[in-house]
C-alpha atoms as a PDB file:
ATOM      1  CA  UNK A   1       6.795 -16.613  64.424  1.00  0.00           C
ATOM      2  CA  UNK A   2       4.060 -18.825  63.123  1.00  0.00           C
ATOM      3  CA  UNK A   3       2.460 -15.635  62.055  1.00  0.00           C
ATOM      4  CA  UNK A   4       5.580 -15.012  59.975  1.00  0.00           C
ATOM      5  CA  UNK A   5       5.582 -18.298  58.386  1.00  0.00           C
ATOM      6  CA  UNK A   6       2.375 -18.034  56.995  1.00  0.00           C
ATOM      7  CA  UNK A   7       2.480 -15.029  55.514  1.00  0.00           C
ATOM      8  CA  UNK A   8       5.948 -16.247  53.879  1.00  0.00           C
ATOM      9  CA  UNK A   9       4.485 -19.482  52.690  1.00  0.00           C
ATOM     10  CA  UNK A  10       1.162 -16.995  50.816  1.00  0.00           C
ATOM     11  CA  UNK A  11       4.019 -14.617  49.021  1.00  0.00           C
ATOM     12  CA  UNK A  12       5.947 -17.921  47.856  1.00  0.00           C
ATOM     13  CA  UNK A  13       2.363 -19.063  46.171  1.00  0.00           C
ATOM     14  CA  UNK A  14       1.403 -16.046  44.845  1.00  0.00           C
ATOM     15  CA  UNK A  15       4.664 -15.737  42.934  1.00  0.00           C
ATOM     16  CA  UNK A  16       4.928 -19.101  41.701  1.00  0.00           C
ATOM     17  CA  UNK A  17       1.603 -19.036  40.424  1.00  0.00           C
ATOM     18  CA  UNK A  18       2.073 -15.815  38.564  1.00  0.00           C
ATOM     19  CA  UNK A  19       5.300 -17.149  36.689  1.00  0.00           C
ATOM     20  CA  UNK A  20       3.361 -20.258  35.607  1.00  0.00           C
ATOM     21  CA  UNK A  21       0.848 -18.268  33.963  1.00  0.00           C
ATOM     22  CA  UNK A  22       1.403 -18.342  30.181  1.00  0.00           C
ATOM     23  CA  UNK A  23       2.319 -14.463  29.329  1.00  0.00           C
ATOM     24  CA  UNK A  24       1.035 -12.707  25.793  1.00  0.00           C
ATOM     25  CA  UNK A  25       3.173 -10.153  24.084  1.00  0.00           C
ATOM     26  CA  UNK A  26       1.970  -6.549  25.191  1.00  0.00           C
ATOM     27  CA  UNK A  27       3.004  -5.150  21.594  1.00  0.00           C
ATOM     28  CA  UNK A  28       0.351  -7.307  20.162  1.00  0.00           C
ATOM     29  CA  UNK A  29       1.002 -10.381  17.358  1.00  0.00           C
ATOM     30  CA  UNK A  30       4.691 -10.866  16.315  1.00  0.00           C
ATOM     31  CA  UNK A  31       5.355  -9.223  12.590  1.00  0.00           C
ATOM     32  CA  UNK A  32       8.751 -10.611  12.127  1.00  0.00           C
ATOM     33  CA  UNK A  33      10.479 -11.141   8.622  1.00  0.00           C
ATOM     34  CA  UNK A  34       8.962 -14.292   6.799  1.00  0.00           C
ATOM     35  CA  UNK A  35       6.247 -14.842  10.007  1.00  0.00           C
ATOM     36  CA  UNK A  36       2.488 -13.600   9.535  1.00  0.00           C
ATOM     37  CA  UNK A  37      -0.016 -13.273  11.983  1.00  0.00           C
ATOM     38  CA  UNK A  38      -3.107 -13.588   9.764  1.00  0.00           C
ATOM     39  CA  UNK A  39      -5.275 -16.656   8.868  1.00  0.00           C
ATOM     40  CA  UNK A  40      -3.419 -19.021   6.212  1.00  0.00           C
ATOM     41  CA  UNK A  41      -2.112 -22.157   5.657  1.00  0.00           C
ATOM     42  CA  UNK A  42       0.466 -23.206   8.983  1.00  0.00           C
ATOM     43  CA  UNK A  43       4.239 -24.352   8.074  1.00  0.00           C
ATOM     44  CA  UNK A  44       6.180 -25.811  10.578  1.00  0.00           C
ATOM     45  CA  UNK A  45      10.144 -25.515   9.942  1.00  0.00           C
ATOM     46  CA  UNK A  46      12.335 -26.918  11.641  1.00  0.00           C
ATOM     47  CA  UNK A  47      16.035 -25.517  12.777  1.00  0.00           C
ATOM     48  CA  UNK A  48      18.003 -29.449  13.890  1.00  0.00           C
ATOM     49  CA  UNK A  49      15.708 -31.020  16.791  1.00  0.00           C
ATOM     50  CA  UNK A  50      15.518 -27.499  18.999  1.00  0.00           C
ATOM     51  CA  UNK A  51      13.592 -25.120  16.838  1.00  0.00           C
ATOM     52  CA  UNK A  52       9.999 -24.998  15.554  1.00  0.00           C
ATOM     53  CA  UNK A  53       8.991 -21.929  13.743  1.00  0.00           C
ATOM     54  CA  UNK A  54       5.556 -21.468  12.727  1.00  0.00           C
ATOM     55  CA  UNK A  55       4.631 -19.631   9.481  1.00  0.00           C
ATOM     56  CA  UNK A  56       1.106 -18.222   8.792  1.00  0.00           C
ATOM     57  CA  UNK A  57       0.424 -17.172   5.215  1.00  0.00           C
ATOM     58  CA  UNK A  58      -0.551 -13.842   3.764  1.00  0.00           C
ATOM     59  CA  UNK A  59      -0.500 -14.499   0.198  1.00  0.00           C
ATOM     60  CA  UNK A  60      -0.884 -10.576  -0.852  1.00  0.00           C
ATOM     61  CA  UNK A  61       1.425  -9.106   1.903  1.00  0.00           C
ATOM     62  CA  UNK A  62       3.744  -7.056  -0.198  1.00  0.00           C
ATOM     63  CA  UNK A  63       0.951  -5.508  -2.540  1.00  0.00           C
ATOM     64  CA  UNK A  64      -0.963  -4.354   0.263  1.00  0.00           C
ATOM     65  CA  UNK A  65      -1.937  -1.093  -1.469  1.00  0.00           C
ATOM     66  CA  UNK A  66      -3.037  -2.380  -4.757  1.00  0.00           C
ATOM     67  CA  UNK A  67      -6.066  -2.456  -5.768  1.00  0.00           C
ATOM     68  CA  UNK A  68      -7.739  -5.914  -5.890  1.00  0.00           C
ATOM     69  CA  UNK A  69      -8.552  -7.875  -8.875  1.00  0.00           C
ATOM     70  CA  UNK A  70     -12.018  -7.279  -9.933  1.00  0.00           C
ATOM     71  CA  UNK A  71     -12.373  -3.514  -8.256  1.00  0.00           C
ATOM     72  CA  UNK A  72     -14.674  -0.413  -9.981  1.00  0.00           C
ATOM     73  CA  UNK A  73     -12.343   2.826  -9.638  1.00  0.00           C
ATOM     74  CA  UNK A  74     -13.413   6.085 -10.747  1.00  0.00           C
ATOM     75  CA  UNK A  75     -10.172   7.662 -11.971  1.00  0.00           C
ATOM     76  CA  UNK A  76      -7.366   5.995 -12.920  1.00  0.00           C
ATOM     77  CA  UNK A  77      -3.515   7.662 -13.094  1.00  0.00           C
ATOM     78  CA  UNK A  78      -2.890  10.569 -15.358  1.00  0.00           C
ATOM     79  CA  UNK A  79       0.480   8.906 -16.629  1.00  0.00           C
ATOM     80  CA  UNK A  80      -1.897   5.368 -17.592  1.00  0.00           C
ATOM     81  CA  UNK A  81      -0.892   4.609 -20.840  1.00  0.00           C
ATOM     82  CA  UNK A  82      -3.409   2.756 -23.808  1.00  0.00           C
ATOM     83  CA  UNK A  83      -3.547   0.122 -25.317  1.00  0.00           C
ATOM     84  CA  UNK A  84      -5.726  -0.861 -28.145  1.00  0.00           C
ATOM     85  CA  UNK A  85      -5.412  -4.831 -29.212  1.00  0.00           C
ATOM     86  CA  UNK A  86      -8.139  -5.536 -32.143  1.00  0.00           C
ATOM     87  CA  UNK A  87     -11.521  -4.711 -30.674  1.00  0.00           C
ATOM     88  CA  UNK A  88     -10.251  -4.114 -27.212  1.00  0.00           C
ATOM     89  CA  UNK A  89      -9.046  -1.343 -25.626  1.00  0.00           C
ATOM     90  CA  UNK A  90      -6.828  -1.616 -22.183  1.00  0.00           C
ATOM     91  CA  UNK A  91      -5.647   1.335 -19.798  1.00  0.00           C
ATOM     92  CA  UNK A  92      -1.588   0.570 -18.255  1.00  0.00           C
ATOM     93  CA  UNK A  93      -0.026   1.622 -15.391  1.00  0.00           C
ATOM     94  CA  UNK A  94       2.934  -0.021 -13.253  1.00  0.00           C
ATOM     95  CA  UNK A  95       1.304  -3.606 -13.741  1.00  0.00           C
ATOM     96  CA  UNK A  96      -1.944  -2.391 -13.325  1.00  0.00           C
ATOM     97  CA  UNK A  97      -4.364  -3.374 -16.029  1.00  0.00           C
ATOM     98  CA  UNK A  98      -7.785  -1.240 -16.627  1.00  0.00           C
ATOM     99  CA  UNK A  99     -11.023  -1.623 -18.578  1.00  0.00           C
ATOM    100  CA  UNK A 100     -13.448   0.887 -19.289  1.00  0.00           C
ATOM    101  CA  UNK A 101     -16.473   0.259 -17.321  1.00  0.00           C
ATOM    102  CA  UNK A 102     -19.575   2.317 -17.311  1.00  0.00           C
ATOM    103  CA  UNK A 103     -19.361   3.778 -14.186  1.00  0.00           C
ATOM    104  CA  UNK A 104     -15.402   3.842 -13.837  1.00  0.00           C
ATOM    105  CA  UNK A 105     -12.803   1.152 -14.864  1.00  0.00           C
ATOM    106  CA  UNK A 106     -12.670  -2.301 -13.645  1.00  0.00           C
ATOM    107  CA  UNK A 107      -8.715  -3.745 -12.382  1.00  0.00           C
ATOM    108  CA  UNK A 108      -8.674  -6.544 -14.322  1.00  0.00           C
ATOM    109  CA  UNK A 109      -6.051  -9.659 -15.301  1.00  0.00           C
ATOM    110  CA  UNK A 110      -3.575  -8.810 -17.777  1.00  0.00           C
ATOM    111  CA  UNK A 111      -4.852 -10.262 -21.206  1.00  0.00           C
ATOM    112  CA  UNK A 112      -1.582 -12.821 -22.171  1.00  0.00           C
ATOM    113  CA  UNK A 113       0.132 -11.352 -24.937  1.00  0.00           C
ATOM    114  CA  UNK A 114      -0.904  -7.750 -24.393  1.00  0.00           C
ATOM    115  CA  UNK A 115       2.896  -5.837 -25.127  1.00  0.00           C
ATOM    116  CA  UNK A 116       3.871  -2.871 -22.646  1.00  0.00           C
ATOM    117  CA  UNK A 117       7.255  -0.684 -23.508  1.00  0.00           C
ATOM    118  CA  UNK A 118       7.906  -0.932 -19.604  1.00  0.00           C
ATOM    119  CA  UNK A 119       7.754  -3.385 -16.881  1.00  0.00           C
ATOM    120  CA  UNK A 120       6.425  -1.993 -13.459  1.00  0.00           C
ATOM    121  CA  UNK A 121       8.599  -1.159 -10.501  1.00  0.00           C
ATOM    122  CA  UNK A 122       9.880  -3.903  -8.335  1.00  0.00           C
ATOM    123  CA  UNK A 123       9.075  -6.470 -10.965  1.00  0.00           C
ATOM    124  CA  UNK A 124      11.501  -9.523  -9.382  1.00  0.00           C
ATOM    125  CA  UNK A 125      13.038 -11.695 -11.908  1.00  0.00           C
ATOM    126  CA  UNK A 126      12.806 -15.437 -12.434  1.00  0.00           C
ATOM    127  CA  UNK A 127      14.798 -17.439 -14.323  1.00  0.00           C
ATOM    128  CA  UNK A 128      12.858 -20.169 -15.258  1.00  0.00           C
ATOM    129  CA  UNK A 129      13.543 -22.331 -18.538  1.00  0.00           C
ATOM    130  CA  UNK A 130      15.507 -20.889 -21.113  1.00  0.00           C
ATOM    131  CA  UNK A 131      14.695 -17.238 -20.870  1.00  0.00           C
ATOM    132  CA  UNK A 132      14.071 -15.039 -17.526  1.00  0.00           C
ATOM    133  CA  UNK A 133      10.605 -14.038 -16.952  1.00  0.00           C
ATOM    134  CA  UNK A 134       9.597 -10.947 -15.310  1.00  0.00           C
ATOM    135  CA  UNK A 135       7.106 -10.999 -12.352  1.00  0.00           C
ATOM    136  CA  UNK A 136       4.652  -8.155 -10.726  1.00  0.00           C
ATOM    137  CA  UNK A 137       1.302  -8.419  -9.030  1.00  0.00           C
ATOM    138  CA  UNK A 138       0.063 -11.852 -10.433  1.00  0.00           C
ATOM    139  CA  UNK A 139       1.328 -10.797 -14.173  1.00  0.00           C
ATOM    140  CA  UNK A 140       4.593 -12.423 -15.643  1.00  0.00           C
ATOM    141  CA  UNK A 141       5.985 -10.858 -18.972  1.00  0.00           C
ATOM    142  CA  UNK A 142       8.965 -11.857 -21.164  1.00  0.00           C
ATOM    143  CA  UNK A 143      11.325 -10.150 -23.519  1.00  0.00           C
ATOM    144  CA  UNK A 144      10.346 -10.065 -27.026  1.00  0.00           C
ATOM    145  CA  UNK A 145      13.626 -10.626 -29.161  1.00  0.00           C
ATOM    146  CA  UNK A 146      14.549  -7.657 -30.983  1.00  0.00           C
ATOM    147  CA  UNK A 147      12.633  -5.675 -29.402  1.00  0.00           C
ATOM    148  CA  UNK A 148      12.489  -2.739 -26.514  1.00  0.00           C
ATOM    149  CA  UNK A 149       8.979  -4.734 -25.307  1.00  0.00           C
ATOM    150  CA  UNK A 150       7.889  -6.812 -23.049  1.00  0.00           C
ATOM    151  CA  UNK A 151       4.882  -9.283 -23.261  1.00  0.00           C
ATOM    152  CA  UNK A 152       2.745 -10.610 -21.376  1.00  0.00           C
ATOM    153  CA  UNK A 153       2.949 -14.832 -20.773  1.00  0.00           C
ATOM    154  CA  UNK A 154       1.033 -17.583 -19.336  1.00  0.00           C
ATOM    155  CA  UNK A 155       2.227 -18.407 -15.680  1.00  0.00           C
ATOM    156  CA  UNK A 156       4.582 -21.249 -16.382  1.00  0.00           C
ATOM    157  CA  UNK A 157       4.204 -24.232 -14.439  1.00  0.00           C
ATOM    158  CA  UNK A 158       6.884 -24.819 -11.631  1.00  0.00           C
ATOM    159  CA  UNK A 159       7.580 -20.892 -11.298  1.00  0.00           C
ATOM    160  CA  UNK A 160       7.739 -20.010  -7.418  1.00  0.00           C
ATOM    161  CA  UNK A 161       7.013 -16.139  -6.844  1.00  0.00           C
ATOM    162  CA  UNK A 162       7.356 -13.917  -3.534  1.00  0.00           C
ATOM    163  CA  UNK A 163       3.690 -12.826  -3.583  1.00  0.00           C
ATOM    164  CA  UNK A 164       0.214 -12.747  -4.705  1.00  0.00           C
ATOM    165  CA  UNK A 165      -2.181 -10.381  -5.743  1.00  0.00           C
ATOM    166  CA  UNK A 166      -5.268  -9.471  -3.617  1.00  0.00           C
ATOM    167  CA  UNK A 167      -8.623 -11.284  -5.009  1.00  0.00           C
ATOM    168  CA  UNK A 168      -7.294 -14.902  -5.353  1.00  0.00           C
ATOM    169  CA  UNK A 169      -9.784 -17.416  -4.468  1.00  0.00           C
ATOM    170  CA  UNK A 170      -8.557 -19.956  -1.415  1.00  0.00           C
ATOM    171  CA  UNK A 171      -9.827 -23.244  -2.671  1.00  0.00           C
ATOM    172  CA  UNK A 172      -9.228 -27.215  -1.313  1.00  0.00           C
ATOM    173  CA  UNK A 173      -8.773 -29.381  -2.535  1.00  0.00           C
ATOM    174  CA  UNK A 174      -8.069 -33.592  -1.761  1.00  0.00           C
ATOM    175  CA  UNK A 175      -7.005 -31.691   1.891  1.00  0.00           C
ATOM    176  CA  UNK A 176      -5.119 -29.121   0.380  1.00  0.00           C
ATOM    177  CA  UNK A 177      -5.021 -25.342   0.622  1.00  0.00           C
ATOM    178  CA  UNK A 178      -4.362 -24.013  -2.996  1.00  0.00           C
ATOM    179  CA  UNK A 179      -4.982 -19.995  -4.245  1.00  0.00           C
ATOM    180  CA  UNK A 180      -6.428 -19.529  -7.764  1.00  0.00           C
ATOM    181  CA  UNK A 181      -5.509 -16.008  -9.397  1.00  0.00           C
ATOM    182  CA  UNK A 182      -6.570 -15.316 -12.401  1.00  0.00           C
ATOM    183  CA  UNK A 183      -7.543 -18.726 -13.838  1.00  0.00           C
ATOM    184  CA  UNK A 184      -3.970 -20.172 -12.290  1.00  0.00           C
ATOM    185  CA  UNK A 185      -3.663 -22.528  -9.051  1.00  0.00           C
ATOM    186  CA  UNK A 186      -0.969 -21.923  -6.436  1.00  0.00           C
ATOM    187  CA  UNK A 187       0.630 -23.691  -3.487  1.00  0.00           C
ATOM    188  CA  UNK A 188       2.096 -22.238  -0.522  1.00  0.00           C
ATOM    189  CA  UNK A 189       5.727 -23.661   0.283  1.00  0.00           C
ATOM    190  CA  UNK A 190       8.918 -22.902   2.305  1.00  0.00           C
ATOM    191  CA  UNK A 191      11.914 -22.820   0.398  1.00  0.00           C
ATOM    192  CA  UNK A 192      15.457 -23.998   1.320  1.00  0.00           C
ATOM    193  CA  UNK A 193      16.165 -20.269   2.959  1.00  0.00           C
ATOM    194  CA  UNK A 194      12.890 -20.388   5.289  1.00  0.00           C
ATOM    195  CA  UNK A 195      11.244 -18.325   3.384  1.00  0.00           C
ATOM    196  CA  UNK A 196       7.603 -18.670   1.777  1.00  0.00           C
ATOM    197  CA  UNK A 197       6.903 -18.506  -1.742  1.00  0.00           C
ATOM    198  CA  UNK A 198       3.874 -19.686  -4.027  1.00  0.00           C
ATOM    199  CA  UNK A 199       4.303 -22.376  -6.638  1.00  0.00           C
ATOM    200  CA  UNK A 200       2.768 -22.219 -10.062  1.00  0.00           C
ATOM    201  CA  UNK A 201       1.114 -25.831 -10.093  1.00  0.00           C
ATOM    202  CA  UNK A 202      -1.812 -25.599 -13.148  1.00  0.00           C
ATOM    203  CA  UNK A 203      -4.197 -23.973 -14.565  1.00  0.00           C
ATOM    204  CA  UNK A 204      -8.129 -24.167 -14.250  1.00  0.00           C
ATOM    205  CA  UNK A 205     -10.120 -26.128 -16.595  1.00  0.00           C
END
């Protein structure tokens, strides 16, 4: 009998201590809607006094197959589209922006008030101010009145968009994470539905 009870007493400890062990997801890092496992700024929302979520950032996670700002291609689409402004001459194609390089052509920003006849697929819309702009991949365009065109416009200050290009610059500053794209600071927020978007918040001098 005393044999028994020691044997019972080991099996109680070895269970215990294996459900006290902290336990990692076999599947490997949650990828649920709005929550990213990669390095970023950390948001911490809360749902009453039960719930803390928190929210890594992937600034670029919808445009994950774009090429990055800055990048040498060799070939470009068939159905790019050109488009000469003075001196300058620009290759188009579903918000992508080229310029003839040497060796290829280089992704590059889209020059502000460059006119395309139409805007890229899965532009979103933002109404912001008195007319709705119309943003894709780090680029926001406007309607031109009385026109079938669409131009491109300075980021306005305030705008909040779902996603940024790849190539931004993470820069701090006074303790802050901010992400410059093309001349244009962002900050990472959650909005009122839990979900994070990036803030237009000025422009580098």
């Amino acid at each position: 009998m005393k044999s028994i009870g020691i044997i019972l007493v080991m099996c109680l400890g070895f269970f215990n201590q294996s459900f006290s062990q902290p336990r990692g997801n076999p599947h490997g890092p949650s990828r649920s809607r709005g929550s990213y496992s990669t390095p970023g700024p950390r948001f911490q929302q809360r749902a009453g006094n039960r719930h803390v979520r928190v929210i890594n950032v992937r600034p670029q996670h919808i445009y994950t197959n774009m090429p990055r700002r800055g990048v040498i291609v060799r070939t470009i689409p068939h159905e790019t589209v050109i488009i000469s402004r003075g001196a300058d001459r620009y290759h188009y194609h579903n918000g992508i922006f080229y310029r003839p390089s040497r060796i290829g052509f280089q992704v590059i920003p889209a020059p502000i008030g460059v006119r395309v006849n139409v805007l890229p697929s899965h532009f979103i819309t933002i109404n912001f101010g008195p007319r709705p702009y119309y943003y894709y991949y780090g680029t926001y365009y406007i309607k031109v009145p009385d026109t079938e065109e669409y131009e491109v416009a300075p980021p306005p200050i305030g705008a909040r968009v779902n996603a940024l290009p790849d190539g931004y610059e993470k820069v701090s500053l006074d303790g802050m994470i901010y992400y410059l794209v093309d001349g244009t600071y962002y900050k990472a927020i959650v909005d009122e539905t839990g979900e994070v978007m990036y803030e237009v918040v000025g422009n580098k001098k």
